[in-house]
C-alpha atoms as a PDB file:
ATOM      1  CA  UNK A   1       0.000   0.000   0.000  1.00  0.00           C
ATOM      2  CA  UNK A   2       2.971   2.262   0.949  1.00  0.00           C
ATOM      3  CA  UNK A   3       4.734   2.020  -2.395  1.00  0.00           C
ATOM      4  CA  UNK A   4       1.113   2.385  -4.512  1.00  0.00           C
ATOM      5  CA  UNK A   5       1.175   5.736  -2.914  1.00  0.00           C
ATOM      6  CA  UNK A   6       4.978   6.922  -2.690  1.00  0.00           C
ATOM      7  CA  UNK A   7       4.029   5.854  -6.513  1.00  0.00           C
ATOM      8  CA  UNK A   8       1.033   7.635  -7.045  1.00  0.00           C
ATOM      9  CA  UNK A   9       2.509  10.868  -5.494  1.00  0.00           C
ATOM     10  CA  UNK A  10       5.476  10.929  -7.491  1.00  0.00           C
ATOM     11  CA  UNK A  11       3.346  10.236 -10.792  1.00  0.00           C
ATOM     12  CA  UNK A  12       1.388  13.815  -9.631  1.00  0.00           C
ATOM     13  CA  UNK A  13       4.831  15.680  -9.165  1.00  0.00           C
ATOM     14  CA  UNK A  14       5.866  14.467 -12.520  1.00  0.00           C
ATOM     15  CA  UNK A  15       2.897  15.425 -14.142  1.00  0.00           C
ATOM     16  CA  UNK A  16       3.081  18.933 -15.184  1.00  0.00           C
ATOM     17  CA  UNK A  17       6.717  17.805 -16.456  1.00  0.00           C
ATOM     18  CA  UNK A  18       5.133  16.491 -19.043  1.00  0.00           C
ATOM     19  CA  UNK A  19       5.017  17.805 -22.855  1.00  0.00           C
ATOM     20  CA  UNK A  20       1.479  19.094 -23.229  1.00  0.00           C
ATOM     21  CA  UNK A  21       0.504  18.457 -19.886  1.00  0.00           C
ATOM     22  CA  UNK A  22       0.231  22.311 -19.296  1.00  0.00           C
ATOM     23  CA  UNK A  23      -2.241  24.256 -20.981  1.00  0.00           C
ATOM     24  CA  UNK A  24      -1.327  27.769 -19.558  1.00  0.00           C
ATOM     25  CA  UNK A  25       1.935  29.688 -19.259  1.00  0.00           C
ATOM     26  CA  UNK A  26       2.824  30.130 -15.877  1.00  0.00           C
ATOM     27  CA  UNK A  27       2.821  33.732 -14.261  1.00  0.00           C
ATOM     28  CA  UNK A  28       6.655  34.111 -14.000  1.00  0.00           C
ATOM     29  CA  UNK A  29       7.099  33.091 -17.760  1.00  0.00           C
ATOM     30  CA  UNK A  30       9.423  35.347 -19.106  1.00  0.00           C
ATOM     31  CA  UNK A  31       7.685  35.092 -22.940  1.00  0.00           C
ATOM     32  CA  UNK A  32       4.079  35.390 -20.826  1.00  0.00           C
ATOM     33  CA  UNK A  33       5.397  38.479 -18.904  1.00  0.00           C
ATOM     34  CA  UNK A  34       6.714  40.101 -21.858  1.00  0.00           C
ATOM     35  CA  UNK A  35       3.292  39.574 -23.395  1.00  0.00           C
ATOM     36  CA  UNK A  36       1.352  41.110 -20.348  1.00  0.00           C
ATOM     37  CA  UNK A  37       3.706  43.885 -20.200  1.00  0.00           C
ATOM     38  CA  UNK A  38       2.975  44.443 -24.275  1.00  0.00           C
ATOM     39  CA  UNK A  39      -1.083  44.788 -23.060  1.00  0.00           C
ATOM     40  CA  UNK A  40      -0.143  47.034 -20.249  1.00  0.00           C
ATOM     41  CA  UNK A  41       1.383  49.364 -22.549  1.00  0.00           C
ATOM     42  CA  UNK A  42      -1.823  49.692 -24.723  1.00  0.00           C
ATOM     43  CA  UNK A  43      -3.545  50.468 -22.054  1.00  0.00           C
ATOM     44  CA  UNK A  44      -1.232  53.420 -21.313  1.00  0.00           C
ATOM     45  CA  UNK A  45      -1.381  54.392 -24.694  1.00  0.00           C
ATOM     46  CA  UNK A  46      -5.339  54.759 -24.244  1.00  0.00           C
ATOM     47  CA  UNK A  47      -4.923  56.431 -21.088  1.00  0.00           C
ATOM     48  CA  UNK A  48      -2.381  59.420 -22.486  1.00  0.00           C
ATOM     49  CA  UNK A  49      -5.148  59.875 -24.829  1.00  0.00           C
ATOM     50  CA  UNK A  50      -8.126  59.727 -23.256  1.00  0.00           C
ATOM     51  CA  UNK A  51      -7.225  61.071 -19.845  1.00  0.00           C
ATOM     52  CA  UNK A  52      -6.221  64.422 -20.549  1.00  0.00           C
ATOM     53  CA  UNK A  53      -8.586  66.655 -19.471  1.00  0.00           C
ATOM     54  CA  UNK A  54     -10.767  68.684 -19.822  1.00  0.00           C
ATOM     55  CA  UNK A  55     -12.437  66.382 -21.906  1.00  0.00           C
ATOM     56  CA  UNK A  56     -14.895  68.967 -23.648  1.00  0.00           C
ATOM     57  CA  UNK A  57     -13.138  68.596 -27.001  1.00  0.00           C
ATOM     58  CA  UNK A  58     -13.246  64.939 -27.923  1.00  0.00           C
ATOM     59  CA  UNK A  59     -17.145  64.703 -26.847  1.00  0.00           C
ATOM     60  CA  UNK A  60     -19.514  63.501 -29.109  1.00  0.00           C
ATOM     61  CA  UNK A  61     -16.921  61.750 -31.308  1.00  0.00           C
ATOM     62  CA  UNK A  62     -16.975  58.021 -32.723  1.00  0.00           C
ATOM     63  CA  UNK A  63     -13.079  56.873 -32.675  1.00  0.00           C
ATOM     64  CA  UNK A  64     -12.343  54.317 -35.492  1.00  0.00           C
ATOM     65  CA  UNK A  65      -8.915  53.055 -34.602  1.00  0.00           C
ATOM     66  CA  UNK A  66      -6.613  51.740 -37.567  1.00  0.00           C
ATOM     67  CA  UNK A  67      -3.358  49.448 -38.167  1.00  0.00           C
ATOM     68  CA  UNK A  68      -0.500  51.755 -37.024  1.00  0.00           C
ATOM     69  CA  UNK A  69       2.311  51.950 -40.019  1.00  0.00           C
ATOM     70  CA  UNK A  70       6.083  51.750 -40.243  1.00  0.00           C
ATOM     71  CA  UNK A  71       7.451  55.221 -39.740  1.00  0.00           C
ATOM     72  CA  UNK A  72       9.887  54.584 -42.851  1.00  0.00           C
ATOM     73  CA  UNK A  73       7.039  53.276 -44.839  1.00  0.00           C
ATOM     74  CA  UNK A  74       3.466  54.795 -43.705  1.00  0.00           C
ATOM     75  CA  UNK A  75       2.624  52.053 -46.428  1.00  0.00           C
ATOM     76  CA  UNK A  76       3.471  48.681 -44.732  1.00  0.00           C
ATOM     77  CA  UNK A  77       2.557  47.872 -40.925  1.00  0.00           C
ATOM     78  CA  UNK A  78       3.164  44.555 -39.180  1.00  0.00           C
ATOM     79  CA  UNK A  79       1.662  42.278 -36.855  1.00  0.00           C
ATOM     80  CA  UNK A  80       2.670  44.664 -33.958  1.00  0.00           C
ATOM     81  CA  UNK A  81       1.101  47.620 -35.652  1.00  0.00           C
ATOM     82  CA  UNK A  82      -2.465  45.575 -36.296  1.00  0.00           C
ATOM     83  CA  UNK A  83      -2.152  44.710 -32.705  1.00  0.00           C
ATOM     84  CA  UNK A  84      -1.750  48.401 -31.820  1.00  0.00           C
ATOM     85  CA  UNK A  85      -4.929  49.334 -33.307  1.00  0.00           C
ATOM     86  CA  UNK A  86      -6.911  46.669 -32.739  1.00  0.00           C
ATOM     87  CA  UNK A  87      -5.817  47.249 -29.000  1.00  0.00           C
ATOM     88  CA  UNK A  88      -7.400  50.612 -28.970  1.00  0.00           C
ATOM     89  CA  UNK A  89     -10.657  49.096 -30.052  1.00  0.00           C
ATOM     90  CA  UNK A  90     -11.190  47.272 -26.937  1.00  0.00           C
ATOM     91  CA  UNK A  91      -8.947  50.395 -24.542  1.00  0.00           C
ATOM     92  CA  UNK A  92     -11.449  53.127 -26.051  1.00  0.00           C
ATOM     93  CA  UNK A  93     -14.588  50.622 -25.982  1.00  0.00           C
ATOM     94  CA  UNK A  94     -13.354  49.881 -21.735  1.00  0.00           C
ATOM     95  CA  UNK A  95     -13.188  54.034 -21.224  1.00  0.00           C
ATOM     96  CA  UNK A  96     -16.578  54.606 -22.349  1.00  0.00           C
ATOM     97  CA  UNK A  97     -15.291  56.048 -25.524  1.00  0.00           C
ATOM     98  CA  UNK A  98     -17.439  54.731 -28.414  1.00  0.00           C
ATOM     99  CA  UNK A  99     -15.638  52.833 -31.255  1.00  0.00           C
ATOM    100  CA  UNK A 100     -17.084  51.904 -34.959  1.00  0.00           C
ATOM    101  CA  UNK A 101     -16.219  48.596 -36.528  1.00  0.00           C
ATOM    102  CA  UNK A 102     -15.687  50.231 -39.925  1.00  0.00           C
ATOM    103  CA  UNK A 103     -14.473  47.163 -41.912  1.00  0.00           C
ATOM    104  CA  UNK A 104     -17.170  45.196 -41.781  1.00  0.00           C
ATOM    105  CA  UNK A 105     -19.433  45.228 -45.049  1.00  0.00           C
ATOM    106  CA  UNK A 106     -22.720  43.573 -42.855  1.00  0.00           C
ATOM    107  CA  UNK A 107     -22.685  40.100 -44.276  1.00  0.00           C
ATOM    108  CA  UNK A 108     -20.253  37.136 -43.767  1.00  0.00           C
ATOM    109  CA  UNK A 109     -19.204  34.937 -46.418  1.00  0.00           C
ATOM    110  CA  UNK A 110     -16.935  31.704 -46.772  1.00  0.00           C
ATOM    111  CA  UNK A 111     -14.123  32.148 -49.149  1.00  0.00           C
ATOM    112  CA  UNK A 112     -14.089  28.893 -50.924  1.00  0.00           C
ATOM    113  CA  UNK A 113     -11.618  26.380 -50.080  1.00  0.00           C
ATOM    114  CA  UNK A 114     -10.693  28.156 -47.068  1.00  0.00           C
ATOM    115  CA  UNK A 115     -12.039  26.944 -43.462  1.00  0.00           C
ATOM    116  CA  UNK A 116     -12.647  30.768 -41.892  1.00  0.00           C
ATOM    117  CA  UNK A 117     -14.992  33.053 -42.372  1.00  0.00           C
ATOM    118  CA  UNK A 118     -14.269  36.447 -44.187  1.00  0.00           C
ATOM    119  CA  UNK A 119     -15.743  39.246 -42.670  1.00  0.00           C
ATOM    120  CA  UNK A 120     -14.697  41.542 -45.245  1.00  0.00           C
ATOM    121  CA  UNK A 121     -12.245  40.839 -47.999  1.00  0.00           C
ATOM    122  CA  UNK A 122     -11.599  45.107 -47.562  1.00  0.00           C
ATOM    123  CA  UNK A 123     -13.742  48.191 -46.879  1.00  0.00           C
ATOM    124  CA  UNK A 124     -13.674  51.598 -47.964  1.00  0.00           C
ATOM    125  CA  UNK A 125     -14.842  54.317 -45.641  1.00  0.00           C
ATOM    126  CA  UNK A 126     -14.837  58.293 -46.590  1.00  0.00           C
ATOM    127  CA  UNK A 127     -15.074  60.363 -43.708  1.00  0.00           C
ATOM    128  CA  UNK A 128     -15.959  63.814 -45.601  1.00  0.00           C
ATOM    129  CA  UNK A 129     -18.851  65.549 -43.689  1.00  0.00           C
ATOM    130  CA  UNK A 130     -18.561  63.319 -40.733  1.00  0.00           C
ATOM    131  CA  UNK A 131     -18.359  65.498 -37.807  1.00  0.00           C
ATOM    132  CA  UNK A 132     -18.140  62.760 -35.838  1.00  0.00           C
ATOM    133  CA  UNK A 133     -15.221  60.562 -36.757  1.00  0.00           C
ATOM    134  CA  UNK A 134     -12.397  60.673 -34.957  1.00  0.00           C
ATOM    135  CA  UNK A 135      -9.400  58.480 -36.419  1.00  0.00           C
ATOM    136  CA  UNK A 136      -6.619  56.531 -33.929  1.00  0.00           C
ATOM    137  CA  UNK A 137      -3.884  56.404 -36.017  1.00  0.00           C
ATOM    138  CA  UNK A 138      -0.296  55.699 -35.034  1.00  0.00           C
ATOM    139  CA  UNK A 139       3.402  55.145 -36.665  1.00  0.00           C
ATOM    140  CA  UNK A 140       6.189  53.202 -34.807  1.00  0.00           C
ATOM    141  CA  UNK A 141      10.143  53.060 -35.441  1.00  0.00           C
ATOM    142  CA  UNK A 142      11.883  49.883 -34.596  1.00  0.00           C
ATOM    143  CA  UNK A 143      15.396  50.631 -33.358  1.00  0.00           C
ATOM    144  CA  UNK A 144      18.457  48.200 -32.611  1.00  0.00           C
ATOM    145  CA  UNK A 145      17.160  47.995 -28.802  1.00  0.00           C
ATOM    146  CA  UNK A 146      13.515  49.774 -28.504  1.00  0.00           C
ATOM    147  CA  UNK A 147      10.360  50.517 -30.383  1.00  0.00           C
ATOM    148  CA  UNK A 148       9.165  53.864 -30.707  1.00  0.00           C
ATOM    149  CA  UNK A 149       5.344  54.384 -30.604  1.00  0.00           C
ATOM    150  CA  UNK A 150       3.551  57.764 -31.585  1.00  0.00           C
ATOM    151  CA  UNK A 151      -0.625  57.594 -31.631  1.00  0.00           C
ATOM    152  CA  UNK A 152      -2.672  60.475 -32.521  1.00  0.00           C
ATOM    153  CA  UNK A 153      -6.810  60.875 -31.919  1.00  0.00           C
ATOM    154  CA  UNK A 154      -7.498  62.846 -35.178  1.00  0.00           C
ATOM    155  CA  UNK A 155     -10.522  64.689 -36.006  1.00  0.00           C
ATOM    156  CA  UNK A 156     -11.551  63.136 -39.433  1.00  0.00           C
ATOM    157  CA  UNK A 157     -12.734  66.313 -41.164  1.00  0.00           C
ATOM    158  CA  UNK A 158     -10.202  68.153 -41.016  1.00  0.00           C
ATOM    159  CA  UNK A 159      -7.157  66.140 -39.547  1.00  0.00           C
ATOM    160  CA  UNK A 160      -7.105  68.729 -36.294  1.00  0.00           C
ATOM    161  CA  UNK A 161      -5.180  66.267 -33.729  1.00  0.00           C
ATOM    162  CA  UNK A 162      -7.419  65.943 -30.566  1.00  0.00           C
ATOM    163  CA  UNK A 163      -4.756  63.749 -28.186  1.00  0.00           C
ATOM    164  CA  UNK A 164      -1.946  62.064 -28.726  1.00  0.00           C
ATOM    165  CA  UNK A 165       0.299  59.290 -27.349  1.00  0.00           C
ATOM    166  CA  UNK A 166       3.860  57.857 -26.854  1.00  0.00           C
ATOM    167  CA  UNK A 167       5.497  55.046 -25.870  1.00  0.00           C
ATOM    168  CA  UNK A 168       9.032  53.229 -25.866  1.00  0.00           C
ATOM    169  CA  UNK A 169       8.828  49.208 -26.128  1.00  0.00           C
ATOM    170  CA  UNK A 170      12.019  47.891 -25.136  1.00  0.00           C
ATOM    171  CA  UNK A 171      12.469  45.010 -27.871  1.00  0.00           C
ATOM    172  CA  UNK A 172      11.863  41.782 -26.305  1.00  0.00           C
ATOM    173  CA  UNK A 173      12.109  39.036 -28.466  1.00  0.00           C
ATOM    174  CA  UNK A 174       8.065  39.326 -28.737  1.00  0.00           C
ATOM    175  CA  UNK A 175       8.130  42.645 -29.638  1.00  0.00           C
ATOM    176  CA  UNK A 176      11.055  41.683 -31.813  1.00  0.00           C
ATOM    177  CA  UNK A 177       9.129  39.166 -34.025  1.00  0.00           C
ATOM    178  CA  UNK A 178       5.897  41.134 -34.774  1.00  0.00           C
ATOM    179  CA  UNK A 179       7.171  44.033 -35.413  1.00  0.00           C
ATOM    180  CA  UNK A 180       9.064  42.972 -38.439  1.00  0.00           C
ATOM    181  CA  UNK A 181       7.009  44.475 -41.620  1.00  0.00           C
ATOM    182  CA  UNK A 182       4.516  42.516 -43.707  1.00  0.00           C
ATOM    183  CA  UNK A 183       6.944  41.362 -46.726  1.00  0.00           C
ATOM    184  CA  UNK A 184       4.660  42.328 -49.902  1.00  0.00           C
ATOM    185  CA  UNK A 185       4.374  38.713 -50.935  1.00  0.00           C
ATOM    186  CA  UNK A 186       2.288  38.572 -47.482  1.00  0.00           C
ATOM    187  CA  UNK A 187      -0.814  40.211 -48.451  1.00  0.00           C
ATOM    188  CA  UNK A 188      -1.651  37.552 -51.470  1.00  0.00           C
ATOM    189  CA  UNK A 189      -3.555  34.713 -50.516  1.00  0.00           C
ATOM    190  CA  UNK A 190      -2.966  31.069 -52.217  1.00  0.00           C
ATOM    191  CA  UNK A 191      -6.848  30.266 -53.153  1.00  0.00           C
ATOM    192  CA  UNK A 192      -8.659  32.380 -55.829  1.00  0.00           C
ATOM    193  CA  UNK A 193     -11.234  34.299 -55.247  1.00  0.00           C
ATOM    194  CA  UNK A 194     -14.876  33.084 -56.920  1.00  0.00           C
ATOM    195  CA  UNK A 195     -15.797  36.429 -58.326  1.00  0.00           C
ATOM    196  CA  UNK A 196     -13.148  39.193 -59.468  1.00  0.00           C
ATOM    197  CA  UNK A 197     -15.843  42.202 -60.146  1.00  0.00           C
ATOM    198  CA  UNK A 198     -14.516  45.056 -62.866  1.00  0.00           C
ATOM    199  CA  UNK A 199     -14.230  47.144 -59.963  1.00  0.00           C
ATOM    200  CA  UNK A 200     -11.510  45.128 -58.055  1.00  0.00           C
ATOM    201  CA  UNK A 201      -9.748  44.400 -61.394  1.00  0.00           C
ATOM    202  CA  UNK A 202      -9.821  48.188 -61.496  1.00  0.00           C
ATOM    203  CA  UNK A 203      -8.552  48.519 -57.801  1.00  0.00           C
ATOM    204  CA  UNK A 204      -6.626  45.140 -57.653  1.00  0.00           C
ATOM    205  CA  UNK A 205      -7.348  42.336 -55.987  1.00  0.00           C
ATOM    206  CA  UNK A 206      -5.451  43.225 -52.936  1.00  0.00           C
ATOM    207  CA  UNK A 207      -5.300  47.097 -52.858  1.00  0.00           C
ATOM    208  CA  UNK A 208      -3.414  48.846 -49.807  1.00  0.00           C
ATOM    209  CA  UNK A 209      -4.543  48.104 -46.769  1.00  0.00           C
ATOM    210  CA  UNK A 210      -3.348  51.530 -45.282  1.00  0.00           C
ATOM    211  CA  UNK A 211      -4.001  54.765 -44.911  1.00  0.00           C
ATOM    212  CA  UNK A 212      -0.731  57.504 -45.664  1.00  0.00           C
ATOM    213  CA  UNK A 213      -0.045  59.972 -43.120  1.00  0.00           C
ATOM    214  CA  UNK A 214      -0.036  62.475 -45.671  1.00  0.00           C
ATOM    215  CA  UNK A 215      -3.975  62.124 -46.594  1.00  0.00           C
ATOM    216  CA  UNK A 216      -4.882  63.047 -42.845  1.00  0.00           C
ATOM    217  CA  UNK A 217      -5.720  66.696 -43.459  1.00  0.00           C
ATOM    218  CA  UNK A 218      -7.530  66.138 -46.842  1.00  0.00           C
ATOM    219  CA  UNK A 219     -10.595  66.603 -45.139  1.00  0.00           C
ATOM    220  CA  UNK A 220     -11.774  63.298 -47.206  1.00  0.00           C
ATOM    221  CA  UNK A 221     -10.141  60.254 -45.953  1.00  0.00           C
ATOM    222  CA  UNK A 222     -10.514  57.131 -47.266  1.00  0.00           C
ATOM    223  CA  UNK A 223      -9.712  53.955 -45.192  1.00  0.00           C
ATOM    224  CA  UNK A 224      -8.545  50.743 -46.485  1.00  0.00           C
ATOM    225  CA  UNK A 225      -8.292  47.998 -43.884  1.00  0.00           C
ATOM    226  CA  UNK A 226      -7.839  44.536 -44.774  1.00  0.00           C
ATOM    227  CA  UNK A 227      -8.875  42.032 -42.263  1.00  0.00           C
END
């Protein structure tokens, strides 16, 4: 009876030795804590923008966040710079601070041969007369040791900036893998679409999925986000 149990205890010690045993990282992780830290920062990013008062200025505004770009190449973002954006969705959303899902066309539909759903293939927004669109958009620099963040709340009609944001990321290897840019071969997908309309052939099938810094103050400012 002894050694069943001096067995059956060291069978639970060994347990959570075990490849795949563990379906959690554990708190001290250093790749879990660099992670947490990564969300932390978004929320101060939110919080240098939304908690400078008074406040009288950015009421009555809808913010639509987008992907923050390369600073090199206001062109090309990267998984860090999607992750940026779609950060401040949820940050503005948790503040009170009403957010519009502006990429979403109102239907779903299955691309064939794929096993997700598209939401929307891409989405074209113009924000001329809105009075109440207020842009997040962002740039970042990645440096030998540290990221440089820069976010801006921008008032859509006619690119007056209503709050801004900065942070410094210090480039853990997390940080280090998404923010390498999207290499242009990225963006195609393998399986063909089932309908190319004259329109897209016009457009291409994959146009840019960002906005340039230097169409902010047009006044008219069209947003292409990918999904």
């Amino acid at each position: 009876m002894h050694s069943l149990l001096r067995l059956l205890l060291l069978c639970a010690l060994l347990l959570p030795l075990l490849p795949g045993c563990t379906t959690t990282p554990a708190p001290n992780d250093p790749a879990y804590v660099d992670a947490v830290e990564l969300k932390l920062k978004c929320r101060e990013l939110a919080d240098q923008m939304l908690a400078t008062m008074p406040n009288d200025a950015i009421q009555g505004f809808v913010a639509m966040p987008t992907s923050f770009v390369d600073q090199n190449n206001t062109s090309r973002s990267s998984p860090l710079g999607r992750l940026l954006g779609e950060a401040m969705f949820y940050e503005f959303n948790q503040r009170g601070f009403p957010t519009r899902e502006y990429r979403l066309t109102g239907h779903i539909s299955v691309a064939g041969g794929r096993d997700d759903l598209a939401l929307a293939a891409s989405q074209l927004v113009s924000t001329q007369g809105q009075k109440w669109a207020a842009l997040v958009v962002g740039t970042y620099y990645v440096d030998k040791d540290a990221t440089f963040v820069n976010a801006r709340l921008v008032r859509a009609d006619d690119g007056l900036v209503l709050r801004t944001g900065q942070l410094v990321l210090v480039n853990t290897p997390i940080i280090a893998r998404m923010g390498k840019s999207d290499p242009v071969a990225s963006r195609a997908v393998a399986v063909k679409p089932a309908a190319v309309t004259p329109a897209r052939q016009r457009q291409g099938l994959y146009p840019s999925l960002y906005t340039p810094a230097s169409s902010i103050s047009s006044g008219s400012i069209p947003i292409k986000q990918g999904k």
